[in-house]
Protein backbone atom coordinates (compact mmCIF):
# COMPACT_ATOMS: atom_id res chain seq x y z
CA UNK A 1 13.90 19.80 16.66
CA UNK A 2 14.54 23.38 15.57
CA UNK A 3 13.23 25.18 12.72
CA UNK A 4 16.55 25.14 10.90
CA UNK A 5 16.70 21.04 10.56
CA UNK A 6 13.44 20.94 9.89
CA UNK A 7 13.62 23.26 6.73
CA UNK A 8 16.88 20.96 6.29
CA UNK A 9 15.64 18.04 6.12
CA UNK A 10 12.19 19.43 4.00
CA UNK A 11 14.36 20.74 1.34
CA UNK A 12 16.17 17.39 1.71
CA UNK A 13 12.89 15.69 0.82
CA UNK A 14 11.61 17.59 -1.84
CA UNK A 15 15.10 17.34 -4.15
CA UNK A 16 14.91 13.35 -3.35
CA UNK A 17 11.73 13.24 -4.47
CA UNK A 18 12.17 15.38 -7.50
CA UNK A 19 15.32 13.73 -8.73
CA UNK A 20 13.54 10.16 -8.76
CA UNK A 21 10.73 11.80 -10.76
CA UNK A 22 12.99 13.73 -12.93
CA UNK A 23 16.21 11.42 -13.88
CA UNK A 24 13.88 8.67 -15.88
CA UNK A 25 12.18 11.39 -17.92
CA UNK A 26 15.26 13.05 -18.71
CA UNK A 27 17.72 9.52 -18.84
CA UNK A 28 15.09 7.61 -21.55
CA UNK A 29 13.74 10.25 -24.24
CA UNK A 30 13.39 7.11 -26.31
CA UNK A 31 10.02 5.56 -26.24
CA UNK A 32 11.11 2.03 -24.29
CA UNK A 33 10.27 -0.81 -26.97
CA UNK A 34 11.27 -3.70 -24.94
CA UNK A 35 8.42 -5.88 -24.84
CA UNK A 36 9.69 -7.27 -21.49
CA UNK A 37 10.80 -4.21 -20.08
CA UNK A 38 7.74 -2.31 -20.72
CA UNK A 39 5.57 -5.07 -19.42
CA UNK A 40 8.00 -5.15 -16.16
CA UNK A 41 7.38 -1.03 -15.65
CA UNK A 42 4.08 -1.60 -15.94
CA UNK A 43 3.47 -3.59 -13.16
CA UNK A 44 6.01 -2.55 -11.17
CA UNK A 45 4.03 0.20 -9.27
CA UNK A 46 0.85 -2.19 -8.36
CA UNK A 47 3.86 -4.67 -6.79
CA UNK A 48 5.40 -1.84 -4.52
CA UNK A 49 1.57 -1.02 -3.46
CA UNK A 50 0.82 -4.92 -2.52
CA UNK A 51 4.48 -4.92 -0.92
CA UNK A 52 4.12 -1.93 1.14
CA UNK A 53 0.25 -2.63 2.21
CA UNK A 54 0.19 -6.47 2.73
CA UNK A 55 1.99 -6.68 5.85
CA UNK A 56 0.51 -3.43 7.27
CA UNK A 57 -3.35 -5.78 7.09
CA UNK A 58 -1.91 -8.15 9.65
CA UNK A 59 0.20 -5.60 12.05
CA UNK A 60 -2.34 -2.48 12.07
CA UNK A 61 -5.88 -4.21 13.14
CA UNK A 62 -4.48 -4.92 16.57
CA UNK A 63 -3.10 -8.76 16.41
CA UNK A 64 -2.20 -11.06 13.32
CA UNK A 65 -5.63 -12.81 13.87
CA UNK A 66 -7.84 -10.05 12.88
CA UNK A 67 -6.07 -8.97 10.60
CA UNK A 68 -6.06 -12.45 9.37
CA UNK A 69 -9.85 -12.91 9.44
CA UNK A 70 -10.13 -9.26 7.96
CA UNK A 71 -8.57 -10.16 4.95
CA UNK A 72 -10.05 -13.46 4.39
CA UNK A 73 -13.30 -11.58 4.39
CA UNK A 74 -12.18 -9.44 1.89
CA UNK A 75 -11.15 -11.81 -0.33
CA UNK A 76 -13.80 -14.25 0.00
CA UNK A 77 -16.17 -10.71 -0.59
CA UNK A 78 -13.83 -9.67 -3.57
CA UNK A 79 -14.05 -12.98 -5.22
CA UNK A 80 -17.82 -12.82 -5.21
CA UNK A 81 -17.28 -9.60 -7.19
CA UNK A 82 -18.98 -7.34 -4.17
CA UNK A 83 -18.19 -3.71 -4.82
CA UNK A 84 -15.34 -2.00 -3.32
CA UNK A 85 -17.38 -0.02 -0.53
CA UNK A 86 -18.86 -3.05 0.51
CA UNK A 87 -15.49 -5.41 0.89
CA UNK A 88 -13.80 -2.72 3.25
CA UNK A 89 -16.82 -2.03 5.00
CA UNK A 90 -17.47 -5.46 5.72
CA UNK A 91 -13.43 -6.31 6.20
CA UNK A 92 -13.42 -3.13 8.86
CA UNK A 93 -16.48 -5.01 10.53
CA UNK A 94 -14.71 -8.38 11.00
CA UNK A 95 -12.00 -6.86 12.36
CA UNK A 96 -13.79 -5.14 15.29
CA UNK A 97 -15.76 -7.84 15.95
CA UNK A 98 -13.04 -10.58 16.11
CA UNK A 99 -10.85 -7.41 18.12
CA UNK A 100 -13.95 -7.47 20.57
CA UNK A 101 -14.65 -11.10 20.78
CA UNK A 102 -10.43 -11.61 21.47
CA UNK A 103 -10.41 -8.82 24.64
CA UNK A 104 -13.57 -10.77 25.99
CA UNK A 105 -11.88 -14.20 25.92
């Protein structure tokens, strides 16, 4: 790739991402007083977040099953109300043990 499409494509970026940020605050000056609607914005963003990092748990530890047994461990630690340190320590733990335990088998 040469420096030209590179610039390209960054300026490319940057007005994408500036347009999506920039149309809804200029579209709606009105404050929004659907009751529905607003209660659909707000949890709109925490939906993307679970849909973009839910199937990266089972497809980045190295096989379904850890990833499996990673996040049963941190839900069985979250439930228990266990601080947030603690579930993704432990979580990161059960994962390279049951990676280890699988490439010994």
């Amino acid at each position: 790739m040469n420096l030209t499409n590179a610039i390209l494509q960054l300026v490319v970026m940057a007005l994408v991402t500036y347009l999506v940020r920039m149309l809804p605050m200029t579209l709606f000056t009105k404050k929004i007083t659907s009751r529905f609607l607003r209660s659909f914005l707000y949890y709109v963003p925490y939906a993307v977040l679970g849909a973009m990092t839910f199937p990266a748990i089972f497809f980045s530890a190295g096989g379904i099953i850890s990833g499996l047994v990673g996040t049963v461990v941190a839900l069985v630690l979250a439930f228990c109300r266990k601080s947030l340190l603690t579930v993704a320590v432990c979580a990161c733990a059960a994962v390279f043990v049951t990676n280890l335990l699988l490439t010994l088998l």
